[in-house]
Protein backbone atom coordinates (compact mmCIF):
# COMPACT_ATOMS: atom_id res chain seq x y z
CA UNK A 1 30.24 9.69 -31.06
CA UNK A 2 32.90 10.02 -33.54
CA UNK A 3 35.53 11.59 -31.17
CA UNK A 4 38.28 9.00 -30.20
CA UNK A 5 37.30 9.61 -26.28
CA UNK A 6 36.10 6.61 -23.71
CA UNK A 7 33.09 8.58 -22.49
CA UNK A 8 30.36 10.97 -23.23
CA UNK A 9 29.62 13.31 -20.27
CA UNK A 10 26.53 14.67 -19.64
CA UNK A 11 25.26 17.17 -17.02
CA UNK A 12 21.16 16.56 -15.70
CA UNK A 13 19.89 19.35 -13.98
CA UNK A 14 16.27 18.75 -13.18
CA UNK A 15 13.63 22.40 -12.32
CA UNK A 16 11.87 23.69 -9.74
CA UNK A 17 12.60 21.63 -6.66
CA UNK A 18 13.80 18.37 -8.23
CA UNK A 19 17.09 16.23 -6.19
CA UNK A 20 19.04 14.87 -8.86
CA UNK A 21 20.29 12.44 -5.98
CA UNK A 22 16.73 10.57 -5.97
CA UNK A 23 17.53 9.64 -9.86
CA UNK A 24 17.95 6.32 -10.70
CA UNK A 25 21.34 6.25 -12.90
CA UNK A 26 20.73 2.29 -14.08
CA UNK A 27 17.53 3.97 -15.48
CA UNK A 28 19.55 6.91 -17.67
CA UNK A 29 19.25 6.27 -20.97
CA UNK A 30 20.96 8.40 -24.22
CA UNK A 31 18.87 8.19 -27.15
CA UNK A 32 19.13 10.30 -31.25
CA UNK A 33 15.27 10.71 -31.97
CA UNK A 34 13.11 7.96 -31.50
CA UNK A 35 16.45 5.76 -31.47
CA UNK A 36 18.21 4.03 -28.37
CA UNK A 37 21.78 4.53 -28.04
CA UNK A 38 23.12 3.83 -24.53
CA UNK A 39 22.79 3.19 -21.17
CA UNK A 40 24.53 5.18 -18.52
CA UNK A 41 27.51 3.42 -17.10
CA UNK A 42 26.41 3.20 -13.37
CA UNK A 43 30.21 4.63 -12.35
CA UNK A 44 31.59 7.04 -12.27
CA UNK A 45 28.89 9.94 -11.28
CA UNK A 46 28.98 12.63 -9.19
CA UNK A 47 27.17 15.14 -7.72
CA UNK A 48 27.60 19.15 -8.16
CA UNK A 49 26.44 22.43 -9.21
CA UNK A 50 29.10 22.33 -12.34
CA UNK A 51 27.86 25.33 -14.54
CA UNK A 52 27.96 27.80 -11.28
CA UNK A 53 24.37 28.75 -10.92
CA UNK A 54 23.46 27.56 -7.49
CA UNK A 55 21.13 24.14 -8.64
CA UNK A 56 22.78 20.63 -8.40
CA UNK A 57 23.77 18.55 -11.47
CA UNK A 58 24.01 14.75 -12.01
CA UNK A 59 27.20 14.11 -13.95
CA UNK A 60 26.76 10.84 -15.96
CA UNK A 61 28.81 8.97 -18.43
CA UNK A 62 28.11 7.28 -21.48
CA UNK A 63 30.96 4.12 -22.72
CA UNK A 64 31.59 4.00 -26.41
């Protein structure tokens, strides 16, 4: 959070048979510990299998 950069991106992959498509993004929440940060910012997202091993990710970002 100290980097000078707009977002933080994050990657969810869910296992076994799970559709990252059927999550909720105004439900995504970042949290340190037992302590709230953020909500995710409901645009931009995007779908994709973006570390290359066949299973779909949910790309969310975080505002500063």
């Amino acid at each position: 959070m100290k980097s000078k950069d707009k977002w933080v991106t994050c990657y969810i992959e869910l296992p076994n048979d799970g559709d990252v498509s059927d999550i909720d993004v105004a439900t995504v929440e970042l949290w340190h510990g037992s302590a709230f940060i953020i909500l995710a910012e409901e645009h931009p997202i995007e779908v994709g299998d973006y570390d290359g091993d066949g299973v779909l990710d949910l790309m969310v970002k975080f505002g500063k």
